[in-house]
Protein backbone atom coordinates (compact mmCIF):
# COMPACT_ATOMS: atom_id res chain seq x y z
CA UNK A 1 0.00 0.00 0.00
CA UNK A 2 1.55 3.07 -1.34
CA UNK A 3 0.87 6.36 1.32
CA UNK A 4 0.25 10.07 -0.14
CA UNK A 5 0.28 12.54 2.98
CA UNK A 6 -1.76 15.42 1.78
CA UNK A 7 -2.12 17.56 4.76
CA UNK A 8 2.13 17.79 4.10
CA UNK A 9 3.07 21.65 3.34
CA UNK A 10 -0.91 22.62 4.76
CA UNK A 11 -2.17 22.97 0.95
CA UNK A 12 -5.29 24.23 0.09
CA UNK A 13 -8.44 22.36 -0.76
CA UNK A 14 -7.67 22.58 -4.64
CA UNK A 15 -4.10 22.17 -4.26
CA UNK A 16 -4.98 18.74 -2.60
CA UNK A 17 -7.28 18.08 -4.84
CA UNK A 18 -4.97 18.50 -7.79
CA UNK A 19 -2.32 16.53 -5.78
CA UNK A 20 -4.37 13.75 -5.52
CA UNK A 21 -5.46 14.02 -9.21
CA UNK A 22 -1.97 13.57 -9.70
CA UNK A 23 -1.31 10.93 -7.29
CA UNK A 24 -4.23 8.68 -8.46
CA UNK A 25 -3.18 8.54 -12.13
CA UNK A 26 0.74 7.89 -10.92
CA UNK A 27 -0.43 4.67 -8.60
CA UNK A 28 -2.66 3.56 -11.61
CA UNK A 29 0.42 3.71 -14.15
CA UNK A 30 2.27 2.64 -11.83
CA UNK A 31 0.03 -0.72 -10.87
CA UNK A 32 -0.12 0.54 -7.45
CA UNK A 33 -3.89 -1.01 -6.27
CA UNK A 34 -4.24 0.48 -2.88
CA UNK A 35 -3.52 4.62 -1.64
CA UNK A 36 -3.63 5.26 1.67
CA UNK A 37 -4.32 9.11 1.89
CA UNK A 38 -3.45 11.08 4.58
CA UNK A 39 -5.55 14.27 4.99
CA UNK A 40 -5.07 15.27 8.85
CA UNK A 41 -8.19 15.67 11.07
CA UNK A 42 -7.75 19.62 11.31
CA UNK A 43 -6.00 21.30 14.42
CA UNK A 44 -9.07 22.06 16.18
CA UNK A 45 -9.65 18.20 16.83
CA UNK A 46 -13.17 18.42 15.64
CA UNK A 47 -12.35 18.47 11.82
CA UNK A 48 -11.05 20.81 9.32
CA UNK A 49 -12.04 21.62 5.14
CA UNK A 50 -9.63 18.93 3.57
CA UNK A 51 -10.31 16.00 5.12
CA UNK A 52 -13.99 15.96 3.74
CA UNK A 53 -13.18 17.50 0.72
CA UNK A 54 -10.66 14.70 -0.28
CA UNK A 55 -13.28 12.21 0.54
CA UNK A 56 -15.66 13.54 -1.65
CA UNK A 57 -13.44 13.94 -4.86
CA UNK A 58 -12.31 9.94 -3.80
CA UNK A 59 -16.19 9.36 -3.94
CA UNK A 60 -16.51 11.03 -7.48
CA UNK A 61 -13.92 9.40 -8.92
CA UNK A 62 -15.68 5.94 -7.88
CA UNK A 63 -17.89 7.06 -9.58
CA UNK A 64 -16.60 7.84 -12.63
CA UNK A 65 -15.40 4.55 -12.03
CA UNK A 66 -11.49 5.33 -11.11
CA UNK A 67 -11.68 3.84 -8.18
CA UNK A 68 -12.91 0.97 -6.84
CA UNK A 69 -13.38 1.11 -2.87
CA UNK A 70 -13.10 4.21 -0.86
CA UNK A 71 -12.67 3.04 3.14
CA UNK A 72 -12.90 5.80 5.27
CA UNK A 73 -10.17 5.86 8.52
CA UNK A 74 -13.01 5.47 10.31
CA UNK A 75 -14.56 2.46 9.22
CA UNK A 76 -11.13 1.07 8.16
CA UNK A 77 -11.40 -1.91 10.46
CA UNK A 78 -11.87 -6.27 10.19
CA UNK A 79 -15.67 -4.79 12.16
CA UNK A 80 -16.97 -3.66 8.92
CA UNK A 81 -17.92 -4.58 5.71
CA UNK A 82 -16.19 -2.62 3.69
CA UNK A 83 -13.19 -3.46 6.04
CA UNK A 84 -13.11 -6.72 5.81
CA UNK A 85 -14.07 -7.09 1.73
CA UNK A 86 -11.01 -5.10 1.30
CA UNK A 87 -9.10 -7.13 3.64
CA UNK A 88 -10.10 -10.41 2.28
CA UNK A 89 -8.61 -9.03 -0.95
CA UNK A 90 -5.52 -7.86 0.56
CA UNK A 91 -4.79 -9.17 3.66
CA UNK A 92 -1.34 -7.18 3.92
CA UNK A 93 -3.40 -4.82 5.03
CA UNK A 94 -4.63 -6.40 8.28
CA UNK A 95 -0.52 -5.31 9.53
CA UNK A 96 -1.36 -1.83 8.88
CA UNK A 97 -0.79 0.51 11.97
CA UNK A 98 -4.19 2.33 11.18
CA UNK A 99 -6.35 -1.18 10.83
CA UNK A 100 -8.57 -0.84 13.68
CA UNK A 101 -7.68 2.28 14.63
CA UNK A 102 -10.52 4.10 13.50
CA UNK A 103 -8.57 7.19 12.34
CA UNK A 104 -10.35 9.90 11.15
CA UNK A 105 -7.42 11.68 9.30
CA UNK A 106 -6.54 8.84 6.84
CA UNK A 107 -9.13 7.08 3.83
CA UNK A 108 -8.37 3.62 2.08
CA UNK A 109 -8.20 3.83 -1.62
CA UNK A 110 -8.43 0.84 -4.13
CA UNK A 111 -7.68 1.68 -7.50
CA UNK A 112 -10.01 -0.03 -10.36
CA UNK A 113 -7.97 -2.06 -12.44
């Protein structure tokens, strides 16, 4: 699982966006099938712009039919569904220091092939 930190530099919304346009089309040329994206929590603790703004341009480009899974920190865990499909597919992923964790500042990414 490849990691892209985001919230590194404190960009923008669009500048992350754009970085993560970037980043998505690199991993897919690359082969790379799973993103882990770090986009922070926000200072405050109760949550800040990029975070959900990432999420939402991961969910469009499901959509559009990029990507195949988008796992949220949060529900990044062998408790869910979503967790444990994309587990089942990878299971190098169970040895990830965020599995369980329910992290709010991270999202799971699986690239459509």
């Amino acid at each position: 699982m490849r990691t892209i930190n985001l919230e590194l530099g404190r960009p923008t919304v669009e500048e992350a966006r754009k970085r993560l346009r970037v980043e998505l089309d690199r991993a897919r040329r690359e082969g790379v099938t799973l993103l882990k994206i770090i986009h922070g929590w926000g200072s405050s603790g109760v949550g800040g712009r990029l975070g959900p703004a990432i999420r939402k341009s991961l969910h469009l480009r499901r959509k559009e039919g990029h990507v195949r899974l988008v796992v949220i920190g949060e529900r990044f865990s062998g408790d869910t569904l979503e967790g444990r499909e994309l587990a089942q597919r990878h299971p190098s992923i169970r040895a990830d220091v965020d599995f369980n964790r329910a992290n709010p500042g991270i999202t799971i990414v699986e690239l459509a092939r």
